[in-house]
Protein backbone atom coordinates (compact mmCIF):
# COMPACT_ATOMS: atom_id res chain seq x y z
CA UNK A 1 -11.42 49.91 4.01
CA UNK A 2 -9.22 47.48 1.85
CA UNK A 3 -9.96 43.73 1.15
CA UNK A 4 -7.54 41.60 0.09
CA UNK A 5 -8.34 38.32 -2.41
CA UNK A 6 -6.15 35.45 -1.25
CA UNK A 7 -5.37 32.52 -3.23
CA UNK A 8 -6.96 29.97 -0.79
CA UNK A 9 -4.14 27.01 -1.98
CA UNK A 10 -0.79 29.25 -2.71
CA UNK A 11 -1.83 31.82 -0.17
CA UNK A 12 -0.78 34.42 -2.28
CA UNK A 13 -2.48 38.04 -2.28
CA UNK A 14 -4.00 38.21 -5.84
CA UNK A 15 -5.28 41.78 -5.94
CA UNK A 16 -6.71 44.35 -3.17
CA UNK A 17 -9.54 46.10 -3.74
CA UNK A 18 -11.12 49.29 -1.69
CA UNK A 19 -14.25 50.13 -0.34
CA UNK A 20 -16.54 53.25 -2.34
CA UNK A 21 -16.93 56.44 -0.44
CA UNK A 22 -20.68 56.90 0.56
CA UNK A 23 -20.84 59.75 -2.29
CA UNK A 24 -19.91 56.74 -4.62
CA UNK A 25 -22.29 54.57 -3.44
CA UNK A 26 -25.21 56.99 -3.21
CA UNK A 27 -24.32 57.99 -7.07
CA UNK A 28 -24.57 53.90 -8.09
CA UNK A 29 -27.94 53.99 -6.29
CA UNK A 30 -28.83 57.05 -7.96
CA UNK A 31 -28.01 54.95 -11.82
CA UNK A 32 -30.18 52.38 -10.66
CA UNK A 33 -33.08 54.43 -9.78
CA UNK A 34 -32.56 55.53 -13.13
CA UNK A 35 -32.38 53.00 -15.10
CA UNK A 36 -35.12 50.76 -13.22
CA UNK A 37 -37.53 53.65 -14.45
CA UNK A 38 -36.85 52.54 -18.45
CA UNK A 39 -35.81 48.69 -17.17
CA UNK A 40 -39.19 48.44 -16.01
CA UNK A 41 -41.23 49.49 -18.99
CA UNK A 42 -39.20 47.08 -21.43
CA UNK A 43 -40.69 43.77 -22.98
CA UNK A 44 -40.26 40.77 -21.59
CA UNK A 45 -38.87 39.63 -25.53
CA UNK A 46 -36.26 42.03 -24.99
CA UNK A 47 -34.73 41.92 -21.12
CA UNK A 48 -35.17 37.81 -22.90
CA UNK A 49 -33.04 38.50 -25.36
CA UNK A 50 -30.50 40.05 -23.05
CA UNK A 51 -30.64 37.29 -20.56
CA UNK A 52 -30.11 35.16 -23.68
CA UNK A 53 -27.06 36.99 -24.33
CA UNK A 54 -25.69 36.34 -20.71
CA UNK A 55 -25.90 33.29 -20.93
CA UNK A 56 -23.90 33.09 -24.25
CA UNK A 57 -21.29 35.27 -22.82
CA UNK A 58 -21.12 32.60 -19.64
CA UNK A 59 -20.74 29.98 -22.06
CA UNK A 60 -17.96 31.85 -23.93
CA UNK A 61 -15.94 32.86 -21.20
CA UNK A 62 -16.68 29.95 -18.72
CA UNK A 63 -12.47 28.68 -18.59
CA UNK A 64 -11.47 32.14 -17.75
CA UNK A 65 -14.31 32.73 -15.41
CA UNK A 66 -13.76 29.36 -13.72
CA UNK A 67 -10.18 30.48 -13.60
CA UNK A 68 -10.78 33.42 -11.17
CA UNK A 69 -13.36 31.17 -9.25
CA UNK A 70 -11.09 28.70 -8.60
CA UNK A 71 -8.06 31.36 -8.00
CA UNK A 72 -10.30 33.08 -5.36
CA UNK A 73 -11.84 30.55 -3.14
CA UNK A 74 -9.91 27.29 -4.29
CA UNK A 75 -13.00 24.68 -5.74
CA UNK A 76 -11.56 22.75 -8.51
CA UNK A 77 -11.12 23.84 -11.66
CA UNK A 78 -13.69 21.44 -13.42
CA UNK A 79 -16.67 22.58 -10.34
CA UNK A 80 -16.07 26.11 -11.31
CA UNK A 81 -16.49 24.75 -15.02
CA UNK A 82 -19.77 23.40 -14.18
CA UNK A 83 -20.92 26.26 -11.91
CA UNK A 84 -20.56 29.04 -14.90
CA UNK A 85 -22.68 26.46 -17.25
CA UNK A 86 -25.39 26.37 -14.85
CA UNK A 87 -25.39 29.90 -14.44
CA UNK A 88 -26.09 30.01 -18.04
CA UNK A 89 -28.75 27.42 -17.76
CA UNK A 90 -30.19 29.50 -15.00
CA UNK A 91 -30.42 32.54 -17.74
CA UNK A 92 -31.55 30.54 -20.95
CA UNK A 93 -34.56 29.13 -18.38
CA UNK A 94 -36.02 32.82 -16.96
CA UNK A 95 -35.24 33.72 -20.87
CA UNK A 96 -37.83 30.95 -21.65
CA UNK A 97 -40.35 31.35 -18.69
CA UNK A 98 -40.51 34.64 -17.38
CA UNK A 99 -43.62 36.07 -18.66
CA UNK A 100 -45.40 32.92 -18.56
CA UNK A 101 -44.59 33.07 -14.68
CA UNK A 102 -45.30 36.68 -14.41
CA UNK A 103 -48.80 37.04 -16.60
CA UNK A 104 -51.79 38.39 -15.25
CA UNK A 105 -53.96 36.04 -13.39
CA UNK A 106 -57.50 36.67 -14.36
CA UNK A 107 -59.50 35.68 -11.21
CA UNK A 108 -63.72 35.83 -11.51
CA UNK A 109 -65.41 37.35 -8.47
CA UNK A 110 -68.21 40.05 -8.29
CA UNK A 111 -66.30 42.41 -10.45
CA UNK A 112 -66.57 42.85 -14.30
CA UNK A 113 -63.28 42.12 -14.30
CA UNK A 114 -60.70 41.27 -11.74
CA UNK A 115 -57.10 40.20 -12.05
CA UNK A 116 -53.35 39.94 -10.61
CA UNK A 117 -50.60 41.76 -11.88
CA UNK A 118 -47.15 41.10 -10.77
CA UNK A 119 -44.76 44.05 -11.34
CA UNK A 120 -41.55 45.02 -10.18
CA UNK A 121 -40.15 46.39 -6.92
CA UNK A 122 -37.59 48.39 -7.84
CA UNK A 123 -33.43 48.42 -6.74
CA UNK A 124 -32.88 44.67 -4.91
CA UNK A 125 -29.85 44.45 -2.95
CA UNK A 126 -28.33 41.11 -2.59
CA UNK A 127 -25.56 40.18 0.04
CA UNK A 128 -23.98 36.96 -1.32
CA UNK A 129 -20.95 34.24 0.05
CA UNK A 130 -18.25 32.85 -1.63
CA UNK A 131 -18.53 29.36 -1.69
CA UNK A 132 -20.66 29.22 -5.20
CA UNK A 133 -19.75 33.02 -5.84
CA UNK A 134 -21.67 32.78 -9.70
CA UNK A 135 -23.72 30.38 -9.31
CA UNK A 136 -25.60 32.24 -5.89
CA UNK A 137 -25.61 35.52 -7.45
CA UNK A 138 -27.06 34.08 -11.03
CA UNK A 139 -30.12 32.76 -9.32
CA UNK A 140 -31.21 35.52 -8.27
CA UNK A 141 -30.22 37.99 -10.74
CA UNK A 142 -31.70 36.16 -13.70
CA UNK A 143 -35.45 36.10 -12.13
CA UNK A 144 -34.85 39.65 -10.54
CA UNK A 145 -34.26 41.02 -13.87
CA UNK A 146 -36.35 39.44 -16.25
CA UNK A 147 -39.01 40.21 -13.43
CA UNK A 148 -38.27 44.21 -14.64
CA UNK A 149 -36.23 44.60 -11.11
CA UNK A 150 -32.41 46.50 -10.92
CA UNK A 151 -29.85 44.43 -8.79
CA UNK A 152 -27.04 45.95 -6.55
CA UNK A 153 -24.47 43.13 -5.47
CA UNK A 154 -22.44 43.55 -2.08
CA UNK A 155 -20.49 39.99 -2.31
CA UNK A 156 -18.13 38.21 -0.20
CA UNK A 157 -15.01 40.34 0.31
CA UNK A 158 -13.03 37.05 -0.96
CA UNK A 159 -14.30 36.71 -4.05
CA UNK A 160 -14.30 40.30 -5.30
CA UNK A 161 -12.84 39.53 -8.38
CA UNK A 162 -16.05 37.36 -9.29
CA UNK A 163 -18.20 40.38 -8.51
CA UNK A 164 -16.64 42.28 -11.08
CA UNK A 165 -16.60 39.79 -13.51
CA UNK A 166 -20.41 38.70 -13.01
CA UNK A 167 -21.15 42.75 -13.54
CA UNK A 168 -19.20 42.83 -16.66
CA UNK A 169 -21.08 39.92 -17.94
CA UNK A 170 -24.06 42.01 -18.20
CA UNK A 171 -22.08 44.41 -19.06
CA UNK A 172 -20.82 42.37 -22.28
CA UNK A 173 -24.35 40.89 -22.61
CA UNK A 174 -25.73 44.47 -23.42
CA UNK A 175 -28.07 45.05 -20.61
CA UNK A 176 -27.96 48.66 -19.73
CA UNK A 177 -25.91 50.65 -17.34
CA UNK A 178 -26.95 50.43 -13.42
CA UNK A 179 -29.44 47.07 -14.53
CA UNK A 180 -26.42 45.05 -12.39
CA UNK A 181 -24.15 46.50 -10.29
CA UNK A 182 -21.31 45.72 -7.98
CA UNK A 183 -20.77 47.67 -4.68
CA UNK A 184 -17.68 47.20 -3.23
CA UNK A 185 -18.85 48.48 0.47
CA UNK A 186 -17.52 47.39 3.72
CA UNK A 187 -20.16 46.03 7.36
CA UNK A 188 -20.41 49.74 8.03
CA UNK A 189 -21.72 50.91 4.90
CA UNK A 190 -24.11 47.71 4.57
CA UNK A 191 -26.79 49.15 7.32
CA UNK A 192 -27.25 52.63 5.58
CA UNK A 193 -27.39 50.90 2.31
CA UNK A 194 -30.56 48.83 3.77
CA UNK A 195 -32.15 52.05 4.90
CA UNK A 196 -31.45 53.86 1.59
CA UNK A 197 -35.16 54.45 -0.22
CA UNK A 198 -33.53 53.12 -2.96
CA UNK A 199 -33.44 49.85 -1.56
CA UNK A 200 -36.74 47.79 -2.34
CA UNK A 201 -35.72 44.35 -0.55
CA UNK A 202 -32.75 42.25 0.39
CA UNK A 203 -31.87 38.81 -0.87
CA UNK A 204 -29.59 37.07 1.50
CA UNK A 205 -27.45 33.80 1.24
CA UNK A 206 -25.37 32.85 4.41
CA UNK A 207 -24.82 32.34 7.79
CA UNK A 208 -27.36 32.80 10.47
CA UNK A 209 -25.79 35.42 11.70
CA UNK A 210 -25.50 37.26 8.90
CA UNK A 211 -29.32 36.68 8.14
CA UNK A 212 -30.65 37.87 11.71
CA UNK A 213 -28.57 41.00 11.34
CA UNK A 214 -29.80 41.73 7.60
CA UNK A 215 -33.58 40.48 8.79
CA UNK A 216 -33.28 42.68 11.80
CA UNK A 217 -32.32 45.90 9.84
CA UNK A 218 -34.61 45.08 6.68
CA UNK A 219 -37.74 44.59 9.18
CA UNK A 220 -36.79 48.38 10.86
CA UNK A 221 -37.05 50.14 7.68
CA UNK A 222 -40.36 47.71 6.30
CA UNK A 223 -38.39 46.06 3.53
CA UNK A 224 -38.95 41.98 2.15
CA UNK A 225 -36.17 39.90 2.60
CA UNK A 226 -35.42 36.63 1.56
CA UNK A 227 -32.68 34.23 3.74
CA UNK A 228 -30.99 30.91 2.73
CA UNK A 229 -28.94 30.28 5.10
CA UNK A 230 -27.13 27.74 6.69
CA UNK A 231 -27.88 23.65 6.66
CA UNK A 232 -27.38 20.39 7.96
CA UNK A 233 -28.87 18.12 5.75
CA UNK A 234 -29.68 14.35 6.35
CA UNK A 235 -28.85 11.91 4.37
CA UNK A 236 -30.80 8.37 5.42
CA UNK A 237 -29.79 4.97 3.75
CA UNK A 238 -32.54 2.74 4.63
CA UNK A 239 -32.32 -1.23 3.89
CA UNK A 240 -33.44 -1.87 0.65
CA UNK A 241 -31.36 0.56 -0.91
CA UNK A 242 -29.00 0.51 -4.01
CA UNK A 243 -26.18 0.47 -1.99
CA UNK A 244 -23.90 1.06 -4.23
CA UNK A 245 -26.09 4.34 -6.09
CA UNK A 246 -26.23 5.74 -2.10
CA UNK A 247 -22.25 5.83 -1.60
CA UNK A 248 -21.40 7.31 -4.90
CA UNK A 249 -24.27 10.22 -4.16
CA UNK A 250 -22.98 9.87 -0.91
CA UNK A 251 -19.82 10.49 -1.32
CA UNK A 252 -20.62 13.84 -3.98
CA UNK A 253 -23.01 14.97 -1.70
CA UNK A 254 -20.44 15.71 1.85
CA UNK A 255 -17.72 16.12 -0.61
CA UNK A 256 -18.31 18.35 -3.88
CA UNK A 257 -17.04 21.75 -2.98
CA UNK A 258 -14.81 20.90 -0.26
CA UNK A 259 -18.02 20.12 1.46
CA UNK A 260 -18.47 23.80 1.64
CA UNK A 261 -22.41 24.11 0.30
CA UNK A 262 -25.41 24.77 2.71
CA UNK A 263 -27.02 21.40 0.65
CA UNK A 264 -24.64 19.38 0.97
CA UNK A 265 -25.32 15.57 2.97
CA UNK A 266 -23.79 16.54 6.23
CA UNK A 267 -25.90 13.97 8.71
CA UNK A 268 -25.70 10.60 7.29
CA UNK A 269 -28.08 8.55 8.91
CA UNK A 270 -27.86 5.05 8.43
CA UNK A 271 -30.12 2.16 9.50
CA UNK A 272 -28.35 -0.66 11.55
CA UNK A 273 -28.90 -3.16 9.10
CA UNK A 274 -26.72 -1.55 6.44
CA UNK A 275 -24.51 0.72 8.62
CA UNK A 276 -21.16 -1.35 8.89
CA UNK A 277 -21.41 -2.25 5.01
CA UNK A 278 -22.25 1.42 3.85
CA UNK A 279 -19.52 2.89 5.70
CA UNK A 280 -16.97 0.33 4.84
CA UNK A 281 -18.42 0.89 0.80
CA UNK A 282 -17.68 4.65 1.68
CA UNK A 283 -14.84 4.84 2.84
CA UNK A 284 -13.34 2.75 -0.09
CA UNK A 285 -14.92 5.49 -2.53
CA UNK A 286 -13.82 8.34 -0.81
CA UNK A 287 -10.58 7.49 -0.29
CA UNK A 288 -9.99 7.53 -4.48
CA UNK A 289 -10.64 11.53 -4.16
CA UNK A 290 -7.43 13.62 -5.77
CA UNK A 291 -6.68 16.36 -3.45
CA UNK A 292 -4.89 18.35 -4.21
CA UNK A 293 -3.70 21.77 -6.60
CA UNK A 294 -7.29 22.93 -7.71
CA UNK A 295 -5.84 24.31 -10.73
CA UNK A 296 -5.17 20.84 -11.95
CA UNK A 297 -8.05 19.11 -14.03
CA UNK A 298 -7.62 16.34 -12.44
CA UNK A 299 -8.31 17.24 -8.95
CA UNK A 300 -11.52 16.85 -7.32
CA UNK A 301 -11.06 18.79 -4.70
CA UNK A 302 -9.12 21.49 -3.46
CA UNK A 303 -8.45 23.31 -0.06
CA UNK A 304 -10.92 25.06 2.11
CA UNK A 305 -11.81 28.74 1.09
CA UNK A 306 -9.79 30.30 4.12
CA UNK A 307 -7.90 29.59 6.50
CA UNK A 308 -10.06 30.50 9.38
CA UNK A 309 -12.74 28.34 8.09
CA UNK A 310 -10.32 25.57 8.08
CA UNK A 311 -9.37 26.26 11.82
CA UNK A 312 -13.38 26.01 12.47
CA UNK A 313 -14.00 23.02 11.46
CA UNK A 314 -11.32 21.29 12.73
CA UNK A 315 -12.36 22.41 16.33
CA UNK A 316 -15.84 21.63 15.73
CA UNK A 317 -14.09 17.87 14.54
CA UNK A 318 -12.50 17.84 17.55
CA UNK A 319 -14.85 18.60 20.07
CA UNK A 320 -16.98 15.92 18.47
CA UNK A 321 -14.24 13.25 18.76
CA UNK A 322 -13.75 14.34 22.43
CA UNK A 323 -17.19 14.00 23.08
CA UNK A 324 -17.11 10.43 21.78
CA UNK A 325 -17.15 10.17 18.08
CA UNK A 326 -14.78 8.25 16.39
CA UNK A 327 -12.96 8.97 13.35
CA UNK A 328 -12.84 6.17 10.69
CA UNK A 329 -10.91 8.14 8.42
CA UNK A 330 -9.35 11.68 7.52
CA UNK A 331 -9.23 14.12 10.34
CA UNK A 332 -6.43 15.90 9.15
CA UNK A 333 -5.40 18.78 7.37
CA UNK A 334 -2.56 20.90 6.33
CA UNK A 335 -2.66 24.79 5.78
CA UNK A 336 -6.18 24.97 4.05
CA UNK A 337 -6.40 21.85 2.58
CA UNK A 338 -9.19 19.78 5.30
CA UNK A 339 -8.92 15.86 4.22
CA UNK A 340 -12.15 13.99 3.51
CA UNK A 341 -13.18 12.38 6.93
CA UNK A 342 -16.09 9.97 7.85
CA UNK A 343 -16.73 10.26 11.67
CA UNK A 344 -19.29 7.80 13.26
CA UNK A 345 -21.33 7.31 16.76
CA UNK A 346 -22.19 11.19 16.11
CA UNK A 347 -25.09 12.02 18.51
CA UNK A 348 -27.01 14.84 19.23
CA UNK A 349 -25.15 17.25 21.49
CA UNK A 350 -22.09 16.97 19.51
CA UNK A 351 -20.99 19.88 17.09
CA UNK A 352 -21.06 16.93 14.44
CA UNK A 353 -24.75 16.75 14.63
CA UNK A 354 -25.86 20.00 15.95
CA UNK A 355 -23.76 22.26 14.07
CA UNK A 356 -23.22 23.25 10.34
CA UNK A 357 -19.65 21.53 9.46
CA UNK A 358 -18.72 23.34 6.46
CA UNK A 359 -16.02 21.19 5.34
CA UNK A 360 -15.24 17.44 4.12
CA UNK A 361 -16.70 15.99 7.06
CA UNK A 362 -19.06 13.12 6.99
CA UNK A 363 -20.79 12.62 10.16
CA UNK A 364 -22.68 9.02 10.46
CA UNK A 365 -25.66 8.32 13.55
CA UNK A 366 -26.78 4.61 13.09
CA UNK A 367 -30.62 4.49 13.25
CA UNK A 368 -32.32 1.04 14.08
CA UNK A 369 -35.67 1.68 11.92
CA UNK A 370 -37.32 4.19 10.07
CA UNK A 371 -39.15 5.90 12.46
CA UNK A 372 -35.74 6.82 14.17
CA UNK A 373 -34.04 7.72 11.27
CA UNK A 374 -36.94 10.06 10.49
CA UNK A 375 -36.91 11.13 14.39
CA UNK A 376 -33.01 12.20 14.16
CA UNK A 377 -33.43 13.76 10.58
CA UNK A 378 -35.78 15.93 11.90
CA UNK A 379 -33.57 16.65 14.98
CA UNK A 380 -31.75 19.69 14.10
CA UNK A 381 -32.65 23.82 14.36
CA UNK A 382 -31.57 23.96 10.12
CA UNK A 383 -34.60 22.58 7.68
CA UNK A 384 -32.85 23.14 4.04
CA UNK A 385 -33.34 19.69 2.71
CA UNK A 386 -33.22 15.57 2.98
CA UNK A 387 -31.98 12.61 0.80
CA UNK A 388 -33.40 9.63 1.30
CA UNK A 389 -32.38 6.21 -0.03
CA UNK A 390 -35.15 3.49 -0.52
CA UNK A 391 -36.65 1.26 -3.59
CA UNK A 392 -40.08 1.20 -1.43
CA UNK A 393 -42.51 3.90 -2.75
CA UNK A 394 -44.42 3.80 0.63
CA UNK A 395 -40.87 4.17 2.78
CA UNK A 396 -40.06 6.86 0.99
CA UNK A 397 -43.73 8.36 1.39
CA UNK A 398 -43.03 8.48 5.06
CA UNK A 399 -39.89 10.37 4.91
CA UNK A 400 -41.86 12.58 2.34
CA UNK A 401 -45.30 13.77 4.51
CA UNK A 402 -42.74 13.72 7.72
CA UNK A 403 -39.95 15.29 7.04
CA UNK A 404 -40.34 19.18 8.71
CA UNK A 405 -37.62 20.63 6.01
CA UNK A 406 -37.79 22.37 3.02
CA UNK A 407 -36.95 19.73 0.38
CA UNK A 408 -36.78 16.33 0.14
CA UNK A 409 -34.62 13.96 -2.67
CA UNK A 410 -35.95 10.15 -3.27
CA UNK A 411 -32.56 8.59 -4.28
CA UNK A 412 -30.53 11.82 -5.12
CA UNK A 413 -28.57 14.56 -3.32
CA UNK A 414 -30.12 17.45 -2.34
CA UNK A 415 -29.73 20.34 -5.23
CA UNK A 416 -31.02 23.52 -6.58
CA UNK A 417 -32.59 23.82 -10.05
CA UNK A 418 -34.05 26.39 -11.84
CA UNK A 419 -37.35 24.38 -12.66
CA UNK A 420 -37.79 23.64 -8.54
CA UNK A 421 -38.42 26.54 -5.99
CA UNK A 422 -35.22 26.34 -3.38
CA UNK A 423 -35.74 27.15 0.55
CA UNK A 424 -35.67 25.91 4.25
CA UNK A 425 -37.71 26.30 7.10
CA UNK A 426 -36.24 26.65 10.50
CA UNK A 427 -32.91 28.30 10.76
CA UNK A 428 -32.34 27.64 7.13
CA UNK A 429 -34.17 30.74 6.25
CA UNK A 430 -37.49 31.96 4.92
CA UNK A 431 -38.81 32.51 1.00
CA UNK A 432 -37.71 30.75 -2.27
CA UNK A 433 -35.86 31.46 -5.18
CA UNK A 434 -35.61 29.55 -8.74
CA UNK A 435 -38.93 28.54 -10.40
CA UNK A 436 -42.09 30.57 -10.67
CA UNK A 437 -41.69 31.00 -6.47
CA UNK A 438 -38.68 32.32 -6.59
CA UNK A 439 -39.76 34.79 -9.58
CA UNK A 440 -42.72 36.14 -7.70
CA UNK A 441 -40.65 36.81 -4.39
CA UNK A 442 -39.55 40.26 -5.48
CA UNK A 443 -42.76 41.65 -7.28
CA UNK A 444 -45.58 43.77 -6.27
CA UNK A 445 -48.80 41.46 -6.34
CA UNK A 446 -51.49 43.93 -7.46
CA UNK A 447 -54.79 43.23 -7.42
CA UNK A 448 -56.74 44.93 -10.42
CA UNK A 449 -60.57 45.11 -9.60
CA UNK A 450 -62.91 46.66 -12.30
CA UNK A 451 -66.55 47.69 -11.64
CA UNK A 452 -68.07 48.15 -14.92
CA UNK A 453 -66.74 47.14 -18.14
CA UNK A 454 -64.24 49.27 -19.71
């Protein structure tokens, strides 16, 4: 099978790239088995020093690796800047804290001695998307292999190019052959490469779909897996905000990215007191976005990853509208390129509210107190995370013990960082990656228990 990378803004075919034969694939897996049996027994002082090295080489190379990430799915230039240096931050961290995270646990009970050992699984296959294609794949790689684990990537078929380049990172880092590999496999393949012995566990980010299916075939052959998928996240303003600190995190929040992030602020839920000046305050600040030629450093945002995705979300606009919400602005696009929109009276039962909208779309449902807004937040099958704007330490408490998702941000958008675990409940997924969590996901936790004294 042959995938083609399309330049999201030109539309031009960039380079095609074919599937490996089975015999292919089963000889990578075969180099990782390999190699995890050495990978395994090395020092956590040297897989750091190699993870130190990535991150260098990220750091080098970020304008031509931004290049291709902007060339491949269309984010401006200066996000795909940002997303290779936190890739490298991502590296220089699980450098810094691996084998603090992963030392044995010394727990007293009955025996001389009893303890916890957390050691590696093995080959962990990772099925990624293209809207942060580094920055998703880093995450996980940088725990999974300081953690003594071998990665296999099968990425998004758009963004191909970035799965080579993120392998020959490594690659230039001086990590050793089959530690990180790409697979360039098509759907078929993707089930036998679950079953495959070889295959410890299965890291997953994307759509639900995507992460029943993977789920589904991990739990048949008795393999971990670990989902982030999809989100809608809330976004409350309450009354005693800083107005004027909610719309400009506002504002990054639905529109870094094109919008396109599982995190980003897709319900804003306003109470009635502030509604009609926050959206006007909005609206103003959104409208100085440059749209436009993602290529340019100027821009701040550029079009929609595909064309398909842009067709989505424009139904999924419309069928809101027609159900009764009411654009204030945007609503529009033009080939890929989706223009930053603000719709308003979105209720549940309207795509706006109920669905992911992965796109520039800001969808406002006026609250009239807290207990509604926390009601309506809560009011949705994803759980990934929450902002919440308040200057009242007890408001924000509230929000805090009630809200049923995975994260929730006092006064800041919802983001991942290496120092925080990252996760959802609901149909957001299961498990957590970044921070000691995230580390300990793919490990075997042993339990050492010693009799007598040795």
């Amino acid at each position: 099978m042959k995938f083609k990378s399309i330049n999201p803004y030109t539309l031009d075919e960039l380079h095609e790239y074919e599937s490996i034969s089975d015999n292919a694939l089963n000889q990578k897996l075969e180099v990782a088995t390999n190699t995890f049996k050495t990978w395994r027994q090395a020092s956590f002082e040297s897989r750091a020093a190699l993870m130190r090295a990535a991150a260098r080489v990220l750091r080098d190379d970020k304008d031509d690796l931004a290049r291709t990430i902007t060339l491949e799915m269309g984010k401006s230039l200066k996000e795909a800047v940002a997303e290779v240096e936190k890739c490298a931050w991502a590296c220089d961290y699980y450098a810094e804290h691996a084998a603090e995270f992963l030392a044995a646990e010394v727990i007293e009970t009955d025996a001389a001695k009893s303890y916890v050992r957390y050691e590696p699984l093995g080959t962990i296959l990772a099925i990624m998307p293209w809207n942060f294609p580094f920055w998703q794949v880093f995450r996980f790689a940088a725990p999974a292999l300081m953690a003594g684990n071998v990665c296999v990537l099968k990425h998004a078929s758009n963004v191909l190019g970035c799965a080579l380049l993120i392998e020959k990172v490594f690659t230039k880092a001086g990590f050793p052959v089959g530690a990180f590999q790409t697979l360039i496999v098509d759907k078929d393949q993707v089930s036998s490469l679950i079953e495959n012995p070889t295959i410890k566990a299965v890291t997953l980010t994307g759509s639900e779909g995507a992460g029943a299916s993977v789920a589904s075939q991990a739990g048949k052959n008795i393999k971990k897996t670990v989902l982030e998928l999809g989100g809608s996240n809330a976004f409350i303003v309450l009354p005693d905000a800083d107005l004027k600190a909610a719309v400009e995190v506002g504002v990054r929040a639905r529109m870094q990215n094109a919008g396109q992030s599982c995190i980003a602020a897709k319900r804003f839920i306003l109470h009635q007191d502030i509604a009609e000046e926050y959206i006007l305050k909005f609206s103003a600040h959104a409208a100085k976005l440059k749209v436009g030629n993602p290529m340019d450093p100027e821009t701040d945002m550029g079009p929609l990853a595909r064309t398909d995705l842009t067709d989505q979300l424009e139904e999924q606009v419309n069928q809101s509208v027609e159900a009764g919400a009411r654009v204030v602005f945007g609503g529009t696009r033009k080939d890929n390129f989706y223009y930053p929109t603000l719709l308003r009276e979105v209720q549940p039962g309207m795509p706006a509210f109920d669905e992911e909208l992965f796109g520039p779309v800001a969808a406002v449902t006026i609250a009239k107190d807290d207990e509604e807004a926390l009601r309506l937040a809560n009011t949705s099958t994803f759980g990934l995370g929450i902002s919440v704007f308040t200057q009242s330490r007890e408001r924000a408490q509230t929000f805090i013990e009630g809200s049923e998702d995975g994260a929730v941000f006092i006064n800041g958008l919802v983001k991942s960082d290496p120092r925080l675990p990252f996760g959802g409940t609901k149909r957001s997924g299961y498990g957590r990656e970044l921070s000691s969590h995230g580390i300990r996901e793919f490990v075997n936790v042993k339990t050492v228990w010693e009799g007598t004294a040795l």
